[in-house]
PDB file of N, CA and C in Angstrom:
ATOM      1  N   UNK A   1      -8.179   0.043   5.961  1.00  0.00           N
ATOM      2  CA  UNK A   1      -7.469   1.142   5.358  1.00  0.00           C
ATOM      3  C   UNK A   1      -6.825   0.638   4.078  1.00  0.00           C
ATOM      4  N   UNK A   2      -7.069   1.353   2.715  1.00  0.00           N
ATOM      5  CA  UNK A   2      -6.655   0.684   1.804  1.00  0.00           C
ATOM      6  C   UNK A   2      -5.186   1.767   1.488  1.00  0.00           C
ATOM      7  N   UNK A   3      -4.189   0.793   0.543  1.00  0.00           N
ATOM      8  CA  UNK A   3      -2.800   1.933   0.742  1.00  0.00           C
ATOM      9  C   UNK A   3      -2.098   0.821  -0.596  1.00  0.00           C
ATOM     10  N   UNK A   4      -1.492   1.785  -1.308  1.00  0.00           N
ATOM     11  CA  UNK A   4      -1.424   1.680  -2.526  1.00  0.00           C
ATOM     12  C   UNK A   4       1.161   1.497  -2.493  1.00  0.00           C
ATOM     13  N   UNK A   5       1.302   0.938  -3.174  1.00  0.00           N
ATOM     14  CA  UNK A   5       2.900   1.090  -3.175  1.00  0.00           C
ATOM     15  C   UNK A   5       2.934   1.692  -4.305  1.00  0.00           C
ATOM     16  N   UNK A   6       3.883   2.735  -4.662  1.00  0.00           N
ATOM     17  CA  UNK A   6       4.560   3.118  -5.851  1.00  0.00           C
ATOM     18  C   UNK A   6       5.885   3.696  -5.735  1.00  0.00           C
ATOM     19  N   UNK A   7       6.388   2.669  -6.362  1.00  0.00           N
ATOM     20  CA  UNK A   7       7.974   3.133  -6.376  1.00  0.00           C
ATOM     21  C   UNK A   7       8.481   2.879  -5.012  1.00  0.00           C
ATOM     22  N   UNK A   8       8.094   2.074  -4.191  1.00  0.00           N
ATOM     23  CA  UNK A   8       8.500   1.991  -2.737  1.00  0.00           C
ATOM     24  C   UNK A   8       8.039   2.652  -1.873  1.00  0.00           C
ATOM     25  N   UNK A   9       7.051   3.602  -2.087  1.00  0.00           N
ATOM     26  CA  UNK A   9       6.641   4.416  -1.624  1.00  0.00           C
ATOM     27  C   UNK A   9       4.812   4.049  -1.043  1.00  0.00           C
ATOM     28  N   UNK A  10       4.436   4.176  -0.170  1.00  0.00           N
ATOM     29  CA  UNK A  10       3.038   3.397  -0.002  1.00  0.00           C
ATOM     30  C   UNK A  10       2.157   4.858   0.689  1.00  0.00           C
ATOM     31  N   UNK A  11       0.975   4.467   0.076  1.00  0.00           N
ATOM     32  CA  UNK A  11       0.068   6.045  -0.052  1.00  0.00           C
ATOM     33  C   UNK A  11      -0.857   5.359   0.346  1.00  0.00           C
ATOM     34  N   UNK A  12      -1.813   6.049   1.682  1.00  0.00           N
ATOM     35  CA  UNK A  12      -2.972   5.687   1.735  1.00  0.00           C
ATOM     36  C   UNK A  12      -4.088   6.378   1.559  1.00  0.00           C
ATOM     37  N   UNK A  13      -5.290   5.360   1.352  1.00  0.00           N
ATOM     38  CA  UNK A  13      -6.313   6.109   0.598  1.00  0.00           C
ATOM     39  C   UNK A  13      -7.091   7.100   1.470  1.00  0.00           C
ATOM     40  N   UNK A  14      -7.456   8.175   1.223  1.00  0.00           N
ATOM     41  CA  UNK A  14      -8.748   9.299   2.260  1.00  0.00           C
ATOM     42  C   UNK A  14      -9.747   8.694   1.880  1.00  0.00           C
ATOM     43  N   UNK A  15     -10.477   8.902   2.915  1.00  0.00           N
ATOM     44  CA  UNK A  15     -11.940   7.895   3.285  1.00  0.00           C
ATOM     45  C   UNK A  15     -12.352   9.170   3.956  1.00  0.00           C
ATOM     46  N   UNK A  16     -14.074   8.860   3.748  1.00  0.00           N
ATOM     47  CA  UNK A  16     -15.399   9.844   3.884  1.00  0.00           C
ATOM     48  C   UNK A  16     -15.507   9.657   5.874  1.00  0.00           C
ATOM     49  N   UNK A  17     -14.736   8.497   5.907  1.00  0.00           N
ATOM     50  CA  UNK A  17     -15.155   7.636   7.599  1.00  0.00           C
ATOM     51  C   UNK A  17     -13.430   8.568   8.116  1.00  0.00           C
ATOM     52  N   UNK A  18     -12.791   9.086   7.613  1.00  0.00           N
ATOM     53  CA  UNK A  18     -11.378   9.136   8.416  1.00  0.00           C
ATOM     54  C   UNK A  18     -11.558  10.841   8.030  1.00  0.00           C
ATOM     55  N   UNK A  19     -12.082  11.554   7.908  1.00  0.00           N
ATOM     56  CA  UNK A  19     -11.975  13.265   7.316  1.00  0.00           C
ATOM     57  C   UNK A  19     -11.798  14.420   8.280  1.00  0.00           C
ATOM     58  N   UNK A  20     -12.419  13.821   9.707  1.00  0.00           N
ATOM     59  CA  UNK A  20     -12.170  14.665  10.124  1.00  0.00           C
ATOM     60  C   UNK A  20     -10.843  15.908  10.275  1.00  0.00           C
ATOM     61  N   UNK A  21     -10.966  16.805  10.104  1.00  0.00           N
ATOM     62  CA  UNK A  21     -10.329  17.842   9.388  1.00  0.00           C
ATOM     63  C   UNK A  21      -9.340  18.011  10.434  1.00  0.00           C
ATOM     64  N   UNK A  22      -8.593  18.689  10.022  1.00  0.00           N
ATOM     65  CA  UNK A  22      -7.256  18.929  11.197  1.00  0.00           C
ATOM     66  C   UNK A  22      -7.375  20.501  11.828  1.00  0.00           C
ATOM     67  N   UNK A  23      -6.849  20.489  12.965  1.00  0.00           N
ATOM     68  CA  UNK A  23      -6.815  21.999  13.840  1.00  0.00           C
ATOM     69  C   UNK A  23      -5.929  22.741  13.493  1.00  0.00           C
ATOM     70  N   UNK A  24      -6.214  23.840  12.592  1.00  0.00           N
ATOM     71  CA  UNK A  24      -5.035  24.488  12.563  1.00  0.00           C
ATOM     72  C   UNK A  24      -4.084  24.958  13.610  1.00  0.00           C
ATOM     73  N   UNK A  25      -2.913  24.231  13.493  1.00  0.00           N
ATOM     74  CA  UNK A  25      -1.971  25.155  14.665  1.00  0.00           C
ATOM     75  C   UNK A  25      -1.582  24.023  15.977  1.00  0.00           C
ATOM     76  N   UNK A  26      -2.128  22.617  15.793  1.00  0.00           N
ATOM     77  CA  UNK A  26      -2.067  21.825  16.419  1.00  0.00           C
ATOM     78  C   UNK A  26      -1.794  20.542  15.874  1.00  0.00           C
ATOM     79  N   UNK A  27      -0.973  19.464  17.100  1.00  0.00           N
ATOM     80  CA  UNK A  27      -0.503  18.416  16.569  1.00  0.00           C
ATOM     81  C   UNK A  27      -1.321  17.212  16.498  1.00  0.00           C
ATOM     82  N   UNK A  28      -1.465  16.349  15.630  1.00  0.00           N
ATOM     83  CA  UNK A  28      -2.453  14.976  16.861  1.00  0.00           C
ATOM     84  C   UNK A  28      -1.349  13.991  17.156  1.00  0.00           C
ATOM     85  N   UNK A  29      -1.766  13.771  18.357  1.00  0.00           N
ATOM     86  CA  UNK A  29      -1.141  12.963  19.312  1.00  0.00           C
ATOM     87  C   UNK A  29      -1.666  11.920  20.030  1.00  0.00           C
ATOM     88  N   UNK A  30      -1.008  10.812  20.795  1.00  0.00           N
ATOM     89  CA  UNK A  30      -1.540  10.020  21.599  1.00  0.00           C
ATOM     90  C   UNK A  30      -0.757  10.548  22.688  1.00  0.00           C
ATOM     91  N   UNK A  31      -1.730  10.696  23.796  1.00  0.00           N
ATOM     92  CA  UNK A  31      -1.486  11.163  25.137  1.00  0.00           C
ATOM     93  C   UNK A  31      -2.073   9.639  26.371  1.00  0.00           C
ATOM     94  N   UNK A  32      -0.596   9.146  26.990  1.00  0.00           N
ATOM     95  CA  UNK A  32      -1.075   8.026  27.726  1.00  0.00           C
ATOM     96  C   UNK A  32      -1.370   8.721  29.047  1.00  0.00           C
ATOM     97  N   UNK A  33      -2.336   8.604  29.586  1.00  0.00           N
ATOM     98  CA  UNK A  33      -2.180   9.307  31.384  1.00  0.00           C
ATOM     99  C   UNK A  33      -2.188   8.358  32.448  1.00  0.00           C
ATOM    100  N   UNK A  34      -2.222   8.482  33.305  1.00  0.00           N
ATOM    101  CA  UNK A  34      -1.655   7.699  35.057  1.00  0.00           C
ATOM    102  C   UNK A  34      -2.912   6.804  35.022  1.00  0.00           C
ATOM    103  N   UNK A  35      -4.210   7.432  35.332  1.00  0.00           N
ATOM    104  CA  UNK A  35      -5.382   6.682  35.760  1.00  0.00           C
ATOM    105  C   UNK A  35      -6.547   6.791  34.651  1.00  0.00           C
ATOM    106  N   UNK A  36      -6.560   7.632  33.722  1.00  0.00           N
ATOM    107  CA  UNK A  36      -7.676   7.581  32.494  1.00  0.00           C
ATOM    108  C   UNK A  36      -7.209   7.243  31.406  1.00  0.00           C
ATOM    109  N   UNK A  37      -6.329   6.424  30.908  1.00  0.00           N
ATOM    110  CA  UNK A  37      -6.038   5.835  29.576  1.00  0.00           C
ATOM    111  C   UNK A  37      -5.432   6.418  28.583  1.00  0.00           C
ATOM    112  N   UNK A  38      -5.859   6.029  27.805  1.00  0.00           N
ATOM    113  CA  UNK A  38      -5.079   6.472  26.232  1.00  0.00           C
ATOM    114  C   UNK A  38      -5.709   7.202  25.238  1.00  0.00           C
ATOM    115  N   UNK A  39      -5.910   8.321  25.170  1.00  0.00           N
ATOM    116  CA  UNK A  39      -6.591   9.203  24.213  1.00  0.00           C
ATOM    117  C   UNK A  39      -5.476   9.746  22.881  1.00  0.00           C
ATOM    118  N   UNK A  40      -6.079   9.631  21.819  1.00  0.00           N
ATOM    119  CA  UNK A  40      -5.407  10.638  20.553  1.00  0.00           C
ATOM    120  C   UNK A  40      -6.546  11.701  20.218  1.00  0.00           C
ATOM    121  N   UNK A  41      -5.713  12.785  20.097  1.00  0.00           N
ATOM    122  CA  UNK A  41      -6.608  13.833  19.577  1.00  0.00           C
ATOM    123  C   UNK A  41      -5.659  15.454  19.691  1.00  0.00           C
ATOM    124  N   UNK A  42      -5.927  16.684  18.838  1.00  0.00           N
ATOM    125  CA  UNK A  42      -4.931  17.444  19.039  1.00  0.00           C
ATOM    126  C   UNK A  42      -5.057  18.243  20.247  1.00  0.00           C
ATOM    127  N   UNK A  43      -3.687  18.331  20.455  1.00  0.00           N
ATOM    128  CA  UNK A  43      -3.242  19.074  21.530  1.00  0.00           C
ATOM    129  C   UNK A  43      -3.480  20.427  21.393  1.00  0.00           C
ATOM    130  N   UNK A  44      -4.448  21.107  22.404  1.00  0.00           N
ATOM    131  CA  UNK A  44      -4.633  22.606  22.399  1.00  0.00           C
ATOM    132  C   UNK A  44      -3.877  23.477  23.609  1.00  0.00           C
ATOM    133  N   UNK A  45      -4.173  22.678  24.369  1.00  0.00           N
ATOM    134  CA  UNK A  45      -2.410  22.994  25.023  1.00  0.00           C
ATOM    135  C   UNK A  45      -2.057  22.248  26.269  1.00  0.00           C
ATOM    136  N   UNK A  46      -1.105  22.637  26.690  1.00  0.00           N
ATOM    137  CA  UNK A  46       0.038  21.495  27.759  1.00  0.00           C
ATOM    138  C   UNK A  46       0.082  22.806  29.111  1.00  0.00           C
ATOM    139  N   UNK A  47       0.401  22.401  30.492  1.00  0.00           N
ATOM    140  CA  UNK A  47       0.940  23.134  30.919  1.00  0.00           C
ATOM    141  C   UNK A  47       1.343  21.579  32.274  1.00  0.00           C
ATOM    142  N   UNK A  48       2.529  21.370  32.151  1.00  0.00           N
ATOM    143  CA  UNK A  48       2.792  20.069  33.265  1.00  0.00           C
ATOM    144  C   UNK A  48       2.608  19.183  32.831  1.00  0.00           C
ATOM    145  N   UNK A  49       2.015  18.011  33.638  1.00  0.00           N
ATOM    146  CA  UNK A  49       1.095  17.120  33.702  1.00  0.00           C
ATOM    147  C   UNK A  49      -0.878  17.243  32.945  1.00  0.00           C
ATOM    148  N   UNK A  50      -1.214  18.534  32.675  1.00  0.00           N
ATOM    149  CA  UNK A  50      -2.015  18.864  32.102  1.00  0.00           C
ATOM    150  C   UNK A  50      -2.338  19.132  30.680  1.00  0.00           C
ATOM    151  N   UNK A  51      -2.967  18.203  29.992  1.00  0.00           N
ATOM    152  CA  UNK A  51      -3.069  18.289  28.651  1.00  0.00           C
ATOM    153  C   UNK A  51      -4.536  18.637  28.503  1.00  0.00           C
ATOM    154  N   UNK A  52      -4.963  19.564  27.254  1.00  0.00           N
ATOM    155  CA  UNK A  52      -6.093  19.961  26.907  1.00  0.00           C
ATOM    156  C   UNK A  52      -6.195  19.155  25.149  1.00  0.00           C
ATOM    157  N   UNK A  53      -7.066  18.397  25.170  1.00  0.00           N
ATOM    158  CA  UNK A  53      -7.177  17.940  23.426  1.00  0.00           C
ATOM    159  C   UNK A  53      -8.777  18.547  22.795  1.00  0.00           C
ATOM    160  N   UNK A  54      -8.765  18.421  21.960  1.00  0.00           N
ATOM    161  CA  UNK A  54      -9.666  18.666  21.086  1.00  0.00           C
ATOM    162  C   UNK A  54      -9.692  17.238  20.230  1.00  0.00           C
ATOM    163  N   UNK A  55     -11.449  17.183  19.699  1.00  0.00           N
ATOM    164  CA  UNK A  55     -11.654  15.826  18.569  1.00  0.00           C
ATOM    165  C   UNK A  55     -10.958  15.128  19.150  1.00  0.00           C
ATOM    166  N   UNK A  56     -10.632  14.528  20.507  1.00  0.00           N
ATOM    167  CA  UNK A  56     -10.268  13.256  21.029  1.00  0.00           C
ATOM    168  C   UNK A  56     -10.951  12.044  21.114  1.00  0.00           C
ATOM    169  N   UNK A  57     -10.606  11.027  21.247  1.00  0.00           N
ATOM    170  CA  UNK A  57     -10.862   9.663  21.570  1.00  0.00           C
ATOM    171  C   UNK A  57     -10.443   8.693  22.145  1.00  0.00           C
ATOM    172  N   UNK A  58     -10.852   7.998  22.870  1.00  0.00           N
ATOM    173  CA  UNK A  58     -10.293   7.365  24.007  1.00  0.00           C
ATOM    174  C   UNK A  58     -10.152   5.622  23.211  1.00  0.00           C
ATOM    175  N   UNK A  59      -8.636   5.877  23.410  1.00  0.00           N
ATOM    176  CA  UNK A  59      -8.260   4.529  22.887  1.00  0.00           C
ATOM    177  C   UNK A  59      -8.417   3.351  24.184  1.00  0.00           C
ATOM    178  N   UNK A  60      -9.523   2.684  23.863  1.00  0.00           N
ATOM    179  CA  UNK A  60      -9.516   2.006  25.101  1.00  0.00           C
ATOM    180  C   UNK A  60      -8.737   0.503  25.210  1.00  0.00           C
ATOM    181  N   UNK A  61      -9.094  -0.128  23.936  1.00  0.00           N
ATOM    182  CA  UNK A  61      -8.772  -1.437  23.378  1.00  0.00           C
ATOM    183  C   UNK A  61      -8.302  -1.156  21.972  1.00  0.00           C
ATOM    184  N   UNK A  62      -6.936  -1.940  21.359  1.00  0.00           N
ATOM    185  CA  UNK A  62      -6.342  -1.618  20.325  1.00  0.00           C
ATOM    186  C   UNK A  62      -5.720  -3.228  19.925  1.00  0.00           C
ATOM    187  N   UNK A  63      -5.623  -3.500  18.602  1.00  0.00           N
ATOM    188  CA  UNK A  63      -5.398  -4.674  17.850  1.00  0.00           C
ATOM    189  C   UNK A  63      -4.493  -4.095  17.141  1.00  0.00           C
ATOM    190  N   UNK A  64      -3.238  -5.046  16.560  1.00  0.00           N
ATOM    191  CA  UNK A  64      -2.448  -4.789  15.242  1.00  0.00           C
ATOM    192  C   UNK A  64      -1.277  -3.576  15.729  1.00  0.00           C
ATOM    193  N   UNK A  65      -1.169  -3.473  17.038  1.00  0.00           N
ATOM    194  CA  UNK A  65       0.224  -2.712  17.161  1.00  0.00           C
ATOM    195  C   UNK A  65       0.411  -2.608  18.790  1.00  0.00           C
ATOM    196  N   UNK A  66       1.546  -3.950  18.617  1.00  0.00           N
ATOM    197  CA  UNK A  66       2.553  -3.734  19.831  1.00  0.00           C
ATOM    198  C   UNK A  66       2.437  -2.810  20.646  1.00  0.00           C
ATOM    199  N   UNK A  67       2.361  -1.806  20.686  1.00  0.00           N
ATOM    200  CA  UNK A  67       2.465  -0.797  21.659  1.00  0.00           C
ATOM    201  C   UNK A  67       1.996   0.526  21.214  1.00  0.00           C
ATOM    202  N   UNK A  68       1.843   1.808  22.046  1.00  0.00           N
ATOM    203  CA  UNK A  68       1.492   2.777  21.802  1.00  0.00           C
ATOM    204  C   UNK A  68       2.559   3.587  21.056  1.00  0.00           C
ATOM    205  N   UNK A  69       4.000   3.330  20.530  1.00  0.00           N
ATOM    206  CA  UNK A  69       4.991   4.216  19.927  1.00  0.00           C
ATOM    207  C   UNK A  69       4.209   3.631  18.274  1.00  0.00           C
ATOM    208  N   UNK A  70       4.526   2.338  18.028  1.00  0.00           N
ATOM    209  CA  UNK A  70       3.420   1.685  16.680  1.00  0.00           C
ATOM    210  C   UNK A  70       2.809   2.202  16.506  1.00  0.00           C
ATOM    211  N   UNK A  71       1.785   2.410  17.234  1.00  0.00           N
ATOM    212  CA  UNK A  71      -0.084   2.826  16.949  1.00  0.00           C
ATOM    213  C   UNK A  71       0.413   4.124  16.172  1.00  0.00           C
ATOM    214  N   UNK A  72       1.121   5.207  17.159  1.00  0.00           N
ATOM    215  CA  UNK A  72       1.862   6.418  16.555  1.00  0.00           C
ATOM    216  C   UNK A  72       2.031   6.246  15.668  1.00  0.00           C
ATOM    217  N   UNK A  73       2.630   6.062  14.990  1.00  0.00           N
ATOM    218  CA  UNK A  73       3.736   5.592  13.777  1.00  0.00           C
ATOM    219  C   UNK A  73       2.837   4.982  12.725  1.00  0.00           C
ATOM    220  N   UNK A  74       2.365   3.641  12.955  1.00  0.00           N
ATOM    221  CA  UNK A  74       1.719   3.088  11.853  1.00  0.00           C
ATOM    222  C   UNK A  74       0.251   2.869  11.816  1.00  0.00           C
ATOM    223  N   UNK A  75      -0.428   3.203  12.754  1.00  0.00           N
ATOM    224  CA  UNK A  75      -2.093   2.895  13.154  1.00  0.00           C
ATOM    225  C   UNK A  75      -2.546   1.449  13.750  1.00  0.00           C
ATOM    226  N   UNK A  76      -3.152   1.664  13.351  1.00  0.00           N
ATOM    227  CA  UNK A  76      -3.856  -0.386  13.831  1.00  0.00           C
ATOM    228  C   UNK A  76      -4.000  -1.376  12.814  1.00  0.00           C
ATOM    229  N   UNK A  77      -3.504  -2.429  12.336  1.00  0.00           N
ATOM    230  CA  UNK A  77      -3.633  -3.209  11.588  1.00  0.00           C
ATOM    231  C   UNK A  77      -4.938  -4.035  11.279  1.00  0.00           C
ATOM    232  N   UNK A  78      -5.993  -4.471  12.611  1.00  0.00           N
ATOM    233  CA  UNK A  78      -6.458  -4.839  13.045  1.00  0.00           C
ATOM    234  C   UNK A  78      -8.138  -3.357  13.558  1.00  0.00           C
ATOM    235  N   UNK A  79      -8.365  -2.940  12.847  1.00  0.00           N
ATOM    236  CA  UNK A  79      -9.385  -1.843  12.847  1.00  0.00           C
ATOM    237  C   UNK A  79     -10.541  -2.501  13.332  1.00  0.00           C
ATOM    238  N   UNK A  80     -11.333  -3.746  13.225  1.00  0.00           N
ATOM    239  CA  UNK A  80     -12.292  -3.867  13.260  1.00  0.00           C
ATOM    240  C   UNK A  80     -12.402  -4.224  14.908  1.00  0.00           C
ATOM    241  N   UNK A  81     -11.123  -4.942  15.478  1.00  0.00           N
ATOM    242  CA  UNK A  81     -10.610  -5.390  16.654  1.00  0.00           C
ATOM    243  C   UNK A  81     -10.684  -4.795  17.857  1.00  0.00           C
ATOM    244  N   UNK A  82     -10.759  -3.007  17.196  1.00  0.00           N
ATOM    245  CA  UNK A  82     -10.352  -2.636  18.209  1.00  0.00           C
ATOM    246  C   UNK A  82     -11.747  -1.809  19.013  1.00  0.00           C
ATOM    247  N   UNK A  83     -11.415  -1.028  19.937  1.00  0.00           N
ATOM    248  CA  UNK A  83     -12.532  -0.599  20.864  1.00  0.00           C
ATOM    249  C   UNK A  83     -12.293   1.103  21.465  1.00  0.00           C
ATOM    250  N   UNK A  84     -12.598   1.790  20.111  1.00  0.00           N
ATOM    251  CA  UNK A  84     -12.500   3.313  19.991  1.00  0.00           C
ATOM    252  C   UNK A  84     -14.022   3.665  20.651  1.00  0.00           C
ATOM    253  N   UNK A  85     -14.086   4.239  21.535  1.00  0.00           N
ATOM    254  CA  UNK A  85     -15.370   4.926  21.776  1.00  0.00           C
ATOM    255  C   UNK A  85     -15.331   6.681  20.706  1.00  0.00           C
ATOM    256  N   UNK A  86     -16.746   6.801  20.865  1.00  0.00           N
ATOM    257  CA  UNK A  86     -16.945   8.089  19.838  1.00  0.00           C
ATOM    258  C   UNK A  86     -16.155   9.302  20.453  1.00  0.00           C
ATOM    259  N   UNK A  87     -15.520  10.547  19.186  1.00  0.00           N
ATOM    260  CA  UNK A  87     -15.455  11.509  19.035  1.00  0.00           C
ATOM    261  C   UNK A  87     -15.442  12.481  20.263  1.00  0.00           C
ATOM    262  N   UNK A  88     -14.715  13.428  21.484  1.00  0.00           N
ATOM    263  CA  UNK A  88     -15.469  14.187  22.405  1.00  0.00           C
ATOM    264  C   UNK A  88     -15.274  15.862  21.248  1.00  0.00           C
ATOM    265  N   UNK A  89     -15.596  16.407  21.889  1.00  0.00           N
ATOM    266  CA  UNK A  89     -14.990  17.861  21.408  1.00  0.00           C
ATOM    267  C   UNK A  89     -14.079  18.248  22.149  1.00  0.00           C
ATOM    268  N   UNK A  90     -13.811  18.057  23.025  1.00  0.00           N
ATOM    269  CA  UNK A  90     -12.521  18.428  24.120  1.00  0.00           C
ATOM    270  C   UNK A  90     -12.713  17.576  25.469  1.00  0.00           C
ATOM    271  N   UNK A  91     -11.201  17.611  25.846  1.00  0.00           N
ATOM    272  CA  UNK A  91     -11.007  17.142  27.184  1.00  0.00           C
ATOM    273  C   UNK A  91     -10.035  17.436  27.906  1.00  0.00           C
ATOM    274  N   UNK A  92      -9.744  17.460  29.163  1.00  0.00           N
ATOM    275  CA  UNK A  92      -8.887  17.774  29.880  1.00  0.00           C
ATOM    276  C   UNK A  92      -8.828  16.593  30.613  1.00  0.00           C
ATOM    277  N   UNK A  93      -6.712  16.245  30.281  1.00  0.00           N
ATOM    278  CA  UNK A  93      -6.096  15.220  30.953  1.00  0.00           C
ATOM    279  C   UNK A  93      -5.353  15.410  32.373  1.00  0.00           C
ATOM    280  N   UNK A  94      -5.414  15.170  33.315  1.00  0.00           N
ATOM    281  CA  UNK A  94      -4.914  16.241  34.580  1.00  0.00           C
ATOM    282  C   UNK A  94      -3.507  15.573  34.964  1.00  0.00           C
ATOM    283  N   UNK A  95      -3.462  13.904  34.217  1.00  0.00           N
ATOM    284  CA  UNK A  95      -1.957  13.571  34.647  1.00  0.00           C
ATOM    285  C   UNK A  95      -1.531  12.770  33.541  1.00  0.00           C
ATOM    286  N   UNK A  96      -1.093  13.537  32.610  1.00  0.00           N
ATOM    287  CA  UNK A  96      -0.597  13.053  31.090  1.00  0.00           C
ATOM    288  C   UNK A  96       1.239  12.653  31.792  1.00  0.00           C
ATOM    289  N   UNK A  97       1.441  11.563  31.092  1.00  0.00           N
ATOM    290  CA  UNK A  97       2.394  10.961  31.683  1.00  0.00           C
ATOM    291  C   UNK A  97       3.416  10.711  30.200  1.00  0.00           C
ATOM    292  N   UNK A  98       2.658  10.192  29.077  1.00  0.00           N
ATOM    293  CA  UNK A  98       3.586  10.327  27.585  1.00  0.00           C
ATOM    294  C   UNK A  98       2.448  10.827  26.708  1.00  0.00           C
ATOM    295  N   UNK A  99       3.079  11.539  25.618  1.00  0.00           N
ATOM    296  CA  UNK A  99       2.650  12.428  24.507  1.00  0.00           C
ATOM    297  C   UNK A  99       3.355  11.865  23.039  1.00  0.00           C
ATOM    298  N   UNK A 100       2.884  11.294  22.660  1.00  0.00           N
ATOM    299  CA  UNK A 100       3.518  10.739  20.983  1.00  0.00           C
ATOM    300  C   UNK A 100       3.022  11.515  20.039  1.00  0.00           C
ATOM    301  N   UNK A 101       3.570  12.110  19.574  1.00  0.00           N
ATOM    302  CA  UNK A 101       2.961  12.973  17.859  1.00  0.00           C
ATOM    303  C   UNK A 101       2.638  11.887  16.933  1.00  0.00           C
ATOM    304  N   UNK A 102       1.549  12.009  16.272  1.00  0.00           N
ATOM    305  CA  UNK A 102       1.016  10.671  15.456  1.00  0.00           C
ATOM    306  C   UNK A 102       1.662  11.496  13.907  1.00  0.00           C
ATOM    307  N   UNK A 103       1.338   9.930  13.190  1.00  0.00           N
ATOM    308  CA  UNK A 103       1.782  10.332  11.496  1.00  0.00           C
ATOM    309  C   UNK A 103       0.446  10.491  11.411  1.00  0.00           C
ATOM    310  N   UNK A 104       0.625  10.769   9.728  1.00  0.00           N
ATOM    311  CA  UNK A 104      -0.703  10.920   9.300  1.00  0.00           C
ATOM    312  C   UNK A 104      -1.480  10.202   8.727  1.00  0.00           C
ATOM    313  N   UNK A 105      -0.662   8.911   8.676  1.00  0.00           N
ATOM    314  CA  UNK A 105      -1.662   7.779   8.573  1.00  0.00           C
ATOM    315  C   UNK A 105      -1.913   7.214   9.543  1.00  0.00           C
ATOM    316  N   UNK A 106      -1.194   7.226  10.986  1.00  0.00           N
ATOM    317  CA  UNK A 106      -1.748   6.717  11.674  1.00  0.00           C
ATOM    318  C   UNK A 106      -3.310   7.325  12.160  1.00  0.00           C
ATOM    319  N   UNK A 107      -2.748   8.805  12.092  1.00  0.00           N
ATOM    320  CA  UNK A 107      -4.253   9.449  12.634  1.00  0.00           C
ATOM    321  C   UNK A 107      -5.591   9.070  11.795  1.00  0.00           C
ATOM    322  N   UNK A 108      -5.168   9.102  10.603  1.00  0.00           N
ATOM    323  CA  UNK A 108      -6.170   8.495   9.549  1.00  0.00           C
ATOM    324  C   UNK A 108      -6.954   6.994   9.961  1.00  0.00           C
ATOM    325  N   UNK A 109      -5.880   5.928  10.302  1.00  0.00           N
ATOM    326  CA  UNK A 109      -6.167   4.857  10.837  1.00  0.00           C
ATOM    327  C   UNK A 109      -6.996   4.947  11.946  1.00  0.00           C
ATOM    328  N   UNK A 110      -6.437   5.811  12.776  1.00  0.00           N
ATOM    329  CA  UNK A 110      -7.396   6.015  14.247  1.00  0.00           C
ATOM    330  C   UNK A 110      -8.780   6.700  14.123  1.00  0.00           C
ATOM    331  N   UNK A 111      -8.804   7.211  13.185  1.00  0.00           N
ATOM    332  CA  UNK A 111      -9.952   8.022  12.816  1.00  0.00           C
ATOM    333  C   UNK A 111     -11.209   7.019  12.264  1.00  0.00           C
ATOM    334  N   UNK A 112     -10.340   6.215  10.981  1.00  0.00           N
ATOM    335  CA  UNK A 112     -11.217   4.773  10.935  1.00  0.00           C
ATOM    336  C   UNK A 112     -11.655   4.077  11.348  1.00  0.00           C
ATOM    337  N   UNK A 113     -10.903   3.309  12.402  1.00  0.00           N
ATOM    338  CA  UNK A 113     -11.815   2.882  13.887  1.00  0.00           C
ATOM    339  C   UNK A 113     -13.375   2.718  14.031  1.00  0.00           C
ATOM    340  N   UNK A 114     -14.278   1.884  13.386  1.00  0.00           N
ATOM    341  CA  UNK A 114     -15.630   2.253  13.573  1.00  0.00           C
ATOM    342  C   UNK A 114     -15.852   3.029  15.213  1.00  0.00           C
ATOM    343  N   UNK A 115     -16.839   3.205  15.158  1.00  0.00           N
ATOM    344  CA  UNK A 115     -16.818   3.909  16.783  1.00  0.00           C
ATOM    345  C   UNK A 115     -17.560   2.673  17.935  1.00  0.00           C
ATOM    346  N   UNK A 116     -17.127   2.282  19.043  1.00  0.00           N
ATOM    347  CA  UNK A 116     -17.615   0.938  19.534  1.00  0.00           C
ATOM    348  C   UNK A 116     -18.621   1.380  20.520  1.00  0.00           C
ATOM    349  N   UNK A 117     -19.717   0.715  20.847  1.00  0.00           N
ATOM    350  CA  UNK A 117     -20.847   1.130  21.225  1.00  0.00           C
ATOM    351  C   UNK A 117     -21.184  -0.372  22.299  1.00  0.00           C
ATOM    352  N   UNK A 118     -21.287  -0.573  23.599  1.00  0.00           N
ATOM    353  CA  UNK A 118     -21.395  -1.362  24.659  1.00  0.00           C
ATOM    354  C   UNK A 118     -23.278  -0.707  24.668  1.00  0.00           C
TER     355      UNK A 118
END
């Protein structure tokens, strides 16, 4: 991820690999759950323990940030490290346990992620 300072201020660059477009009307988030992991992707809706995402991805393995509030916040330092499987169109989480609203560089970052292929 390339990211530029001006004036104290640090801007990162849009990439052709990070575009996917945003949902109108929805947040992106990282959603940790009980027994299926760590997915970011926007929230289409909540009811409990039940989360519905859209354009999710299952964060399986992650480099370059301490913990999942980081990843939120600042993305992955460490992109090439990490172990994003591809893109779903939706999913349903049945025991979402934490919900972090991502920035928008982090989502950008997460989006960069080549996609990892076993």
């Amino acid at each position: 991820m390339k990211t530029v300072t001006i004036d104290g201020v640090e801007y990162v660059e849009k990439s052709s690999a990070c575009m996917a477009s945003p949902v109108d009307g929805m947040d992106h988030c990282i959603v940790r759950t009980y027994s299926a992991g760590v997915f970011a992707g926007y929230v289409k809706r909540r009811e409990g323990k039940e989360v519905e995402l859209v354009n999710a991805r299952r964060l399986w393995y992650w480099s370059g940030a301490s913990s999942l509030s980081q990843l939120a916040l600042e993305g992955v330092k460490n992109p090439d490290d990490c172990k994003f499987p591809c893109e779903v169109p939706a999913i349903v989480l049945t025991e979402a346990i934490e919900i972090i609203p991502t920035t928008e560089a982090a989502r950008l970052c997460i989006n960069e992620v080549p996609i990892w292929k076993q």
